[in-house]
N, C-alpha and C. Protein backbone atom coordinates (compact mmCIF):
# COMPACT_ATOMS: atom_id res chain seq x y z
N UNK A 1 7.44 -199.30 12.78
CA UNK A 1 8.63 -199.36 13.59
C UNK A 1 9.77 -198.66 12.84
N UNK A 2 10.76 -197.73 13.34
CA UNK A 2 11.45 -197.34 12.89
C UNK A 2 13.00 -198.05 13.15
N UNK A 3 13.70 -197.62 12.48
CA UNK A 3 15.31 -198.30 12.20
C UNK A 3 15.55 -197.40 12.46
N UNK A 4 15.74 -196.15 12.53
CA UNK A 4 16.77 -195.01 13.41
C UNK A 4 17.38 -194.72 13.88
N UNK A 5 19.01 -195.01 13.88
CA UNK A 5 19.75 -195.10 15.00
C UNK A 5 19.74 -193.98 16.10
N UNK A 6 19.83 -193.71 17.10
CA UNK A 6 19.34 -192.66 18.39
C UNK A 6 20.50 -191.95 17.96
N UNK A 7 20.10 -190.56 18.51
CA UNK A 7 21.18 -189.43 17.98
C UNK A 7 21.93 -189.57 19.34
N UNK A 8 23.47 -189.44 18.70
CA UNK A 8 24.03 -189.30 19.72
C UNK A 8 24.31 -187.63 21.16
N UNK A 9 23.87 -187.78 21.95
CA UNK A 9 23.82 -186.46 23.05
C UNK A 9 25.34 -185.40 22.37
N UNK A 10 25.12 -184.50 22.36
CA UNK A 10 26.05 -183.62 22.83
C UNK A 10 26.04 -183.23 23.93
N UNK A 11 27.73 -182.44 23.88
CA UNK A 11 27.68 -182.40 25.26
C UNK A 11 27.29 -181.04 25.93
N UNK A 12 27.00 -180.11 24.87
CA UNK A 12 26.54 -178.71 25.70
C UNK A 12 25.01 -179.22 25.93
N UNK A 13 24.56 -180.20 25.62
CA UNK A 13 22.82 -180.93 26.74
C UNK A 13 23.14 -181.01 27.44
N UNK A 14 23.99 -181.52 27.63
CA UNK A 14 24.59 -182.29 29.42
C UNK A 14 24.41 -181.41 30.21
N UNK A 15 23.52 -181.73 31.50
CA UNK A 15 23.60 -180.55 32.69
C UNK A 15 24.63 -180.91 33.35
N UNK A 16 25.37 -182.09 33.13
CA UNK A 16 26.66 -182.44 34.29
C UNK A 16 27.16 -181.46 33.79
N UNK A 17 27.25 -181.62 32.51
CA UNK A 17 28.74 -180.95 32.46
C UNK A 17 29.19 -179.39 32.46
N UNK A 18 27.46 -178.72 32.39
CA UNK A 18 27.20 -177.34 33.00
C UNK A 18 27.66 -177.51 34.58
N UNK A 19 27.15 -178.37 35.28
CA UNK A 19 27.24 -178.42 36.75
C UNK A 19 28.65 -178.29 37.15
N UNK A 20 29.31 -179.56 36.46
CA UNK A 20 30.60 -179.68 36.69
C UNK A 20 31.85 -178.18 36.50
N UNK A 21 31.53 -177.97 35.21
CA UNK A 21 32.10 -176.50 34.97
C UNK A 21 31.81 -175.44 36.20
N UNK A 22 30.54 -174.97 36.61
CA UNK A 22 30.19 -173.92 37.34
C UNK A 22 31.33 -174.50 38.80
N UNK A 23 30.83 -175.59 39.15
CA UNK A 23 31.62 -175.67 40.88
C UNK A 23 32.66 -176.02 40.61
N UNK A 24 33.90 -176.10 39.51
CA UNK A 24 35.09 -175.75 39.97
C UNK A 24 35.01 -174.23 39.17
N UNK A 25 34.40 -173.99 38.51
CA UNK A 25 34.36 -172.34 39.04
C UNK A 25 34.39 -171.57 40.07
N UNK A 26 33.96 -172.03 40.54
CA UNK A 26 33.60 -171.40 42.25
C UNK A 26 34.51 -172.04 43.49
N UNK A 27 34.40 -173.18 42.95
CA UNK A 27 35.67 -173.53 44.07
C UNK A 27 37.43 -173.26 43.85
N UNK A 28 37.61 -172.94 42.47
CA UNK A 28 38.63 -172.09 42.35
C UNK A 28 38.68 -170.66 42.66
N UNK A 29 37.45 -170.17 42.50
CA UNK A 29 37.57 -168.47 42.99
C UNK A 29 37.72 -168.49 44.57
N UNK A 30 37.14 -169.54 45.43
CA UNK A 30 37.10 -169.67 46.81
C UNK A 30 38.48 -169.95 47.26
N UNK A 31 39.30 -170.79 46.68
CA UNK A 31 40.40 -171.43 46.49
C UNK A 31 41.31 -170.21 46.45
N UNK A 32 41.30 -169.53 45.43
CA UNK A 32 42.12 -167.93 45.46
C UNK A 32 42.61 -167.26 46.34
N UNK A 33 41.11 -167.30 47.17
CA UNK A 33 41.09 -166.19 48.13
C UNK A 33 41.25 -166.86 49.28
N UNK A 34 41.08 -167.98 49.67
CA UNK A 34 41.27 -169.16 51.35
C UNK A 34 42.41 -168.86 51.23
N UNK A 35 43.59 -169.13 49.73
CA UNK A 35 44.59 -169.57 50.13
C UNK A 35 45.37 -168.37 50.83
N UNK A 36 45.14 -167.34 50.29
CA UNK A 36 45.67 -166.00 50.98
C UNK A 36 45.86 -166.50 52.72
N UNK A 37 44.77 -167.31 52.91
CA UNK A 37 44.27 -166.99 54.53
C UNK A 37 44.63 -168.39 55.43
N UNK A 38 45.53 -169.14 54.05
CA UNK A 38 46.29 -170.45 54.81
C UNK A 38 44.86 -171.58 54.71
N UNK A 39 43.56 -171.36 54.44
CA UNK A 39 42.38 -172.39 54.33
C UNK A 39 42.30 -172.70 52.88
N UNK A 40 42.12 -174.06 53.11
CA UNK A 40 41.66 -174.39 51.54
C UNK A 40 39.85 -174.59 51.30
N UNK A 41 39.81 -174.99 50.71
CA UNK A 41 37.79 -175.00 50.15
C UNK A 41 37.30 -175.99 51.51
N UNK A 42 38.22 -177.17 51.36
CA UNK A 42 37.18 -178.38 52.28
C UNK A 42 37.26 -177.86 53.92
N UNK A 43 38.18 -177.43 54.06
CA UNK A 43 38.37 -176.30 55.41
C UNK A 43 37.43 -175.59 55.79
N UNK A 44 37.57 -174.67 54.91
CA UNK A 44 36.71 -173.53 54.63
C UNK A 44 35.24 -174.08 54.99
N UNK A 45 34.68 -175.22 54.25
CA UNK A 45 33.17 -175.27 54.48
C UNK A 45 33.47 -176.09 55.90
N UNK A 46 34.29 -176.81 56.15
CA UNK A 46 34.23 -177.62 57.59
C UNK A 46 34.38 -176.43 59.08
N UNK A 47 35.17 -175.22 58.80
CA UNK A 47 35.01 -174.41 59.62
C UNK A 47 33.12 -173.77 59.70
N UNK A 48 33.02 -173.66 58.54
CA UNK A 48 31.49 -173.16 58.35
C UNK A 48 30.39 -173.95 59.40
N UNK A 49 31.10 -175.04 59.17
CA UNK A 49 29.99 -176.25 60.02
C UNK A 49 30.11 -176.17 61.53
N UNK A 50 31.64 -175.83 61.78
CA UNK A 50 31.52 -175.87 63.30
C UNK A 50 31.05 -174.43 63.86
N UNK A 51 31.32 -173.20 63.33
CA UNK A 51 30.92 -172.15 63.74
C UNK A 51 29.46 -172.09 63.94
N UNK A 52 28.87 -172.77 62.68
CA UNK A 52 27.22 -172.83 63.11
C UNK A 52 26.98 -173.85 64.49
N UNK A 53 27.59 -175.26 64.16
CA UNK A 53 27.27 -175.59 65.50
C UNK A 53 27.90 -174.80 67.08
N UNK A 54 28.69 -173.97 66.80
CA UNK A 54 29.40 -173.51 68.25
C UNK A 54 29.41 -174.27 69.41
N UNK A 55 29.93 -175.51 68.90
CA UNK A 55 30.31 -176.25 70.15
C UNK A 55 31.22 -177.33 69.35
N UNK A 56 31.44 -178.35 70.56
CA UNK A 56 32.15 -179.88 69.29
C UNK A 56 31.06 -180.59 68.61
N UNK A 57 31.76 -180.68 67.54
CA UNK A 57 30.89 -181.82 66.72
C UNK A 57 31.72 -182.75 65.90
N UNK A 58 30.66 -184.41 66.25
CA UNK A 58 30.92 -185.37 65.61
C UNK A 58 31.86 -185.61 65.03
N UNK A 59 32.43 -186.60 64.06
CA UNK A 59 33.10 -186.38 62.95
C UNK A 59 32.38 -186.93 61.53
N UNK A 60 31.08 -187.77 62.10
CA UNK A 60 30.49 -188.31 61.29
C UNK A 60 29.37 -186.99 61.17
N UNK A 61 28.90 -186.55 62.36
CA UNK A 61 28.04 -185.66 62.33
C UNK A 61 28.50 -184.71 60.76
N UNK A 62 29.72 -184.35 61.41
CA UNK A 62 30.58 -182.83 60.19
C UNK A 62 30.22 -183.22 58.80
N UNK A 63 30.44 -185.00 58.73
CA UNK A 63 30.78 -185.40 57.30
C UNK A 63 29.32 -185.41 56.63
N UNK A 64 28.15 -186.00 57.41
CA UNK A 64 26.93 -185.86 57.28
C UNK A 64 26.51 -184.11 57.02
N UNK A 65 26.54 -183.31 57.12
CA UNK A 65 27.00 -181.57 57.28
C UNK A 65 27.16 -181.68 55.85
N UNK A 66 28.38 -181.78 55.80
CA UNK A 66 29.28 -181.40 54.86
C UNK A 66 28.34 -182.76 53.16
N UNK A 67 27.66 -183.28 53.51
CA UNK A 67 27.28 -184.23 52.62
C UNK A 67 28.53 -184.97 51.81
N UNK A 68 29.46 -185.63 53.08
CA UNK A 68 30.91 -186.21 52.31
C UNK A 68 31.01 -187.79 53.03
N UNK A 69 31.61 -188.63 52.68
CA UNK A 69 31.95 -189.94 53.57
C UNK A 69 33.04 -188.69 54.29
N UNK A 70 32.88 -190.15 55.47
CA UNK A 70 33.41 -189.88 56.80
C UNK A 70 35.22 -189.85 56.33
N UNK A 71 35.57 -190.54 55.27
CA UNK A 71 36.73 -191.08 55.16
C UNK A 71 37.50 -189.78 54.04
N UNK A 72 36.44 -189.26 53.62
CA UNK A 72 36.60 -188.06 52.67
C UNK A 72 37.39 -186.51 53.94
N UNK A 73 36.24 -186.68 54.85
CA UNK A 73 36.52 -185.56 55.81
C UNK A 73 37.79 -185.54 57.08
N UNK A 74 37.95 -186.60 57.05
CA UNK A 74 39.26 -186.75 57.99
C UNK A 74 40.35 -186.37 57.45
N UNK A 75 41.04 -186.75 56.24
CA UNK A 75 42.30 -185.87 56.23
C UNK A 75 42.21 -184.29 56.25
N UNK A 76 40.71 -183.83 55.98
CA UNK A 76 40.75 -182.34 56.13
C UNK A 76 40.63 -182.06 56.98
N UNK A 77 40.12 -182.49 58.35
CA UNK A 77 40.34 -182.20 59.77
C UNK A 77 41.89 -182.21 59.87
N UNK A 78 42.22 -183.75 59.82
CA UNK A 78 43.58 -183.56 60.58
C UNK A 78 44.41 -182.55 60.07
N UNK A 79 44.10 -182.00 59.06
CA UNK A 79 44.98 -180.92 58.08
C UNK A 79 44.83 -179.33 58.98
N UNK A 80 43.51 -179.36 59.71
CA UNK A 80 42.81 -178.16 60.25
C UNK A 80 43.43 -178.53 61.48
N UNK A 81 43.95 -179.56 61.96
CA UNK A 81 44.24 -179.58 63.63
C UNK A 81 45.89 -179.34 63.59
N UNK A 82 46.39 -179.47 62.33
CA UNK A 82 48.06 -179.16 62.52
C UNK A 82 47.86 -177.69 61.98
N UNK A 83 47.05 -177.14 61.36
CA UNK A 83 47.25 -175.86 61.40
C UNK A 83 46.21 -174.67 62.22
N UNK A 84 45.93 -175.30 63.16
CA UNK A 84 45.35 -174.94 64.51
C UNK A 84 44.61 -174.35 64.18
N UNK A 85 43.48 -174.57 63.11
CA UNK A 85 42.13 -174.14 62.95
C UNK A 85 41.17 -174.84 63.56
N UNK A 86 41.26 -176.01 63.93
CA UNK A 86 40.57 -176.81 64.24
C UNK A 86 41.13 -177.43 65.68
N UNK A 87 40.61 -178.46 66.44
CA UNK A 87 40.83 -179.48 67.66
C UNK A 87 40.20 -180.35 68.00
N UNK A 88 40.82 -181.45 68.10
CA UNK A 88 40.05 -182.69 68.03
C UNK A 88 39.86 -183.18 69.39
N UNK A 89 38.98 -183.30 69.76
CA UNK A 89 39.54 -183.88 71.42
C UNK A 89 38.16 -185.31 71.65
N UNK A 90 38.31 -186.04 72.79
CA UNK A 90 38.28 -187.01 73.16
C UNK A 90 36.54 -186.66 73.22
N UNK A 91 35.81 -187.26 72.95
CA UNK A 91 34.27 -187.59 73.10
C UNK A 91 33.68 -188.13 74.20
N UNK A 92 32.87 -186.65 74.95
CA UNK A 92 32.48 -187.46 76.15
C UNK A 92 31.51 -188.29 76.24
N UNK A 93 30.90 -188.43 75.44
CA UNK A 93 29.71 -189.35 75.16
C UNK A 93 30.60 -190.77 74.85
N UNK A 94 30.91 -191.08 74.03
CA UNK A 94 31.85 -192.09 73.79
C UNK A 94 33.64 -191.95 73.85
N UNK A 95 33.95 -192.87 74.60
CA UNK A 95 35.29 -192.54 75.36
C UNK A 95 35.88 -192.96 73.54
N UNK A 96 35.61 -194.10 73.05
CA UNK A 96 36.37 -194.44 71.76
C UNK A 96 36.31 -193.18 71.04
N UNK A 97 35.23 -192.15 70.50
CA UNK A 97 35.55 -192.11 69.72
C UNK A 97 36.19 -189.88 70.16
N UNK A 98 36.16 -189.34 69.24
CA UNK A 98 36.28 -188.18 69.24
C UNK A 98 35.43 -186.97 68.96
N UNK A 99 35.59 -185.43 68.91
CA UNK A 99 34.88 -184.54 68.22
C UNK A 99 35.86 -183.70 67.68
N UNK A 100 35.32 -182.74 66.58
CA UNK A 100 36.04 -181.40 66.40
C UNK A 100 35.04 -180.20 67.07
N UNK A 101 36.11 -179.24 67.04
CA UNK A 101 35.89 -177.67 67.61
C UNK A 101 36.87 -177.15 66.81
N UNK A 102 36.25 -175.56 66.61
CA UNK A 102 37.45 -174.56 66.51
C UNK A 102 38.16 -174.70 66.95
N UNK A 103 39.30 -174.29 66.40
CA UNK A 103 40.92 -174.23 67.07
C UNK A 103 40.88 -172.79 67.36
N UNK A 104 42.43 -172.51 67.52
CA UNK A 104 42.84 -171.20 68.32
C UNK A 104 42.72 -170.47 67.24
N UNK A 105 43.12 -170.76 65.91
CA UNK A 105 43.38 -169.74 65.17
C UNK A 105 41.75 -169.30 64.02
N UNK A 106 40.86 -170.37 64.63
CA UNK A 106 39.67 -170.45 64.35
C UNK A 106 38.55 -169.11 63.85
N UNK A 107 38.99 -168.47 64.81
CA UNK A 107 37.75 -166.95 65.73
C UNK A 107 38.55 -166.41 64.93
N UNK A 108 39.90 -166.16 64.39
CA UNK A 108 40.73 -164.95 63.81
C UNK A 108 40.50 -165.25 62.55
N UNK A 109 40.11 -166.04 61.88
CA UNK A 109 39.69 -165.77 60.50
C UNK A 109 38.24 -165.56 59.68
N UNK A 110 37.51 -165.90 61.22
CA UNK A 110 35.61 -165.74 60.90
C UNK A 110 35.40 -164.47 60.11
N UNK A 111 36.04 -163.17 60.58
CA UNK A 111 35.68 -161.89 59.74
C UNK A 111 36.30 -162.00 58.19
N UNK A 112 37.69 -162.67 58.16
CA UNK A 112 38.20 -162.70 56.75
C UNK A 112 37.00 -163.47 55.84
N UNK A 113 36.78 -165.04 56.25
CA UNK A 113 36.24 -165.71 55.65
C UNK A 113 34.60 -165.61 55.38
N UNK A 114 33.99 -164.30 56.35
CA UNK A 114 32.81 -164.02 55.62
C UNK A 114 33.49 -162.74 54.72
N UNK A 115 34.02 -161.82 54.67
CA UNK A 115 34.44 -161.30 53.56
C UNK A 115 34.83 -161.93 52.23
N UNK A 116 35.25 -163.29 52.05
CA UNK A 116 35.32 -164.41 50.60
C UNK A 116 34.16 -164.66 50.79
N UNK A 117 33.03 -165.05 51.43
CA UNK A 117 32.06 -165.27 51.08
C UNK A 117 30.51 -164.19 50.19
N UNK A 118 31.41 -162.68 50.99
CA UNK A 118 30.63 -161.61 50.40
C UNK A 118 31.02 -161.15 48.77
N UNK A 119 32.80 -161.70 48.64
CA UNK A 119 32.89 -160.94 47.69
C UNK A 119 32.62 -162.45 46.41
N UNK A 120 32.63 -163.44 46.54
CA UNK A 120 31.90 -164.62 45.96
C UNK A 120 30.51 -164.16 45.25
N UNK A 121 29.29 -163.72 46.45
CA UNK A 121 28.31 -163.62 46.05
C UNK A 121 28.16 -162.17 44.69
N UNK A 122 29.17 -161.31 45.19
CA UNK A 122 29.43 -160.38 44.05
C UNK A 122 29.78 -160.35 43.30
N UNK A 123 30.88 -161.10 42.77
CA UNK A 123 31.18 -161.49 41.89
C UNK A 123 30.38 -162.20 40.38
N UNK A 124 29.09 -163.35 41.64
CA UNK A 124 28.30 -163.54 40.58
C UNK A 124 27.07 -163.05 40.26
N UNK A 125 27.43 -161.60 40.45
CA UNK A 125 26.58 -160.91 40.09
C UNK A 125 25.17 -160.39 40.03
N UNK A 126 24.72 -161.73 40.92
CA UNK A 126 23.24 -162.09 41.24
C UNK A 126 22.51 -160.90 42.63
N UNK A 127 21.37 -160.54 42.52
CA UNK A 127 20.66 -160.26 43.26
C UNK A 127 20.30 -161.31 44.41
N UNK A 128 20.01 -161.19 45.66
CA UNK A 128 19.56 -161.66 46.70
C UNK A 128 18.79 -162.85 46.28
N UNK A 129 17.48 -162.52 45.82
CA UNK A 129 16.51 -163.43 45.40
C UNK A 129 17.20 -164.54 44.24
N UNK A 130 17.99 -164.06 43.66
CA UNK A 130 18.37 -165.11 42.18
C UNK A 130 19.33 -165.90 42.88
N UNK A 131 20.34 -165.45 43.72
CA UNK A 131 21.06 -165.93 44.56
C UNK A 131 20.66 -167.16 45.09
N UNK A 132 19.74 -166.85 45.97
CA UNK A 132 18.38 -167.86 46.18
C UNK A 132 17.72 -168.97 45.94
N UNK A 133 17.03 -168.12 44.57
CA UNK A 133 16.35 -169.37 43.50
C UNK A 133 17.46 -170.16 43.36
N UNK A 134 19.17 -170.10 42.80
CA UNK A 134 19.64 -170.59 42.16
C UNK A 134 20.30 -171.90 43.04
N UNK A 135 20.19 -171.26 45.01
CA UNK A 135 20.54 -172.45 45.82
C UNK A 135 19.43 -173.53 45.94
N UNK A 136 18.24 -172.87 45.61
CA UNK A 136 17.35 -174.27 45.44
C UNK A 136 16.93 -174.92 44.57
N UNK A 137 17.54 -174.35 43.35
CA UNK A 137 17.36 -175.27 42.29
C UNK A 137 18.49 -176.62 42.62
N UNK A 138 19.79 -176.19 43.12
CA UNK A 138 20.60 -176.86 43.36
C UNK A 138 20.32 -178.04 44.09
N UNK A 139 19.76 -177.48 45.19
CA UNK A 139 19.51 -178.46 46.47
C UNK A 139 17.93 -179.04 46.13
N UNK A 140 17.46 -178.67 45.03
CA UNK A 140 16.89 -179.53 44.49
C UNK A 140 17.44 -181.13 43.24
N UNK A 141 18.07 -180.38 42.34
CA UNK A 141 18.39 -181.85 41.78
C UNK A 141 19.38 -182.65 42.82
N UNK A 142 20.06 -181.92 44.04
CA UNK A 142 20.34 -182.99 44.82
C UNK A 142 19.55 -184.14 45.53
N UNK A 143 18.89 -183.40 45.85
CA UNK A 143 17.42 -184.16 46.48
C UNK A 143 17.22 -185.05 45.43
N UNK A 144 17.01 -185.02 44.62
CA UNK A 144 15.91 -185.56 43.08
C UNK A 144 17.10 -186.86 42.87
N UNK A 145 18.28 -185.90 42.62
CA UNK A 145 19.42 -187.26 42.42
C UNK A 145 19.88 -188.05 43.50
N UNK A 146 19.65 -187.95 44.95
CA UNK A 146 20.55 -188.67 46.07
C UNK A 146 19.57 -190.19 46.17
């Protein structure tokens, strides 16, 4: 049996703290360039969500989307409905509750905001495929960790 006290971790082991570093990397470079365009990051991916769905959606649906509590994603809606990116309107399925949609000013920034998304991917320099690998390694330790 050994007496050994356990070495203590450093912290360049830590994959958090690789993880942690890289995405406010990226969400500051995204951050840069939204703000030019009046969107901030949580915007930015919540517009992403409704354009794919092209219609209204949820609010729980979005937050489920967006992998956020429901309570996380509401002030960034209501933030998107006073600056008329977004619209919230009444749920016909359920009279209580609501949905979002694009707003008016919605459709006028789709071409800007895939341009931050093109010049993102260039930036890091990656080829298509590494690009790739590197979203499923991701959406793997999410999986592994949720």
């Amino acid at each position: 049996m050994t007496t050994e006290a356990p070495t203590t971790p450093l912290l360049d082991d830590q994959l958090c703290a690789d993880l942690v570093a890289a995405s406010r990397a990226i969400v500051t470079a995204y951050d840069a360039t939204l703000g030019r365009l009046g969107v901030d990051y949580p915007q930015y991916l919540a517009l992403l969500v409704l354009w794919e769905a092209g219609g209204p959606v949820g609010i729980s649906d979005l937050a489920d989307r967006l992998r956020l509590p429901v309570e996380q994603v509401q002030p960034t809606v209501r933030s998107m409905v006073v600056a008329r990116t977004a619209t919230r309107v009444a749920d016909a399925a359920d009279p209580a509750g609501w949905v979002v949609a694009p707003g008016p000013r919605a459709e006028d920034l789709r071409a800007a905001v895939t341009e931050v998304h093109c010049d993102i991917k260039a930036r890091l320099g990656m080829g298509a495929l590494e690009f790739r690998e590197l979203q499923q390694t991701l959406r793997a330790i999410t999986r592994a960790m949720s």
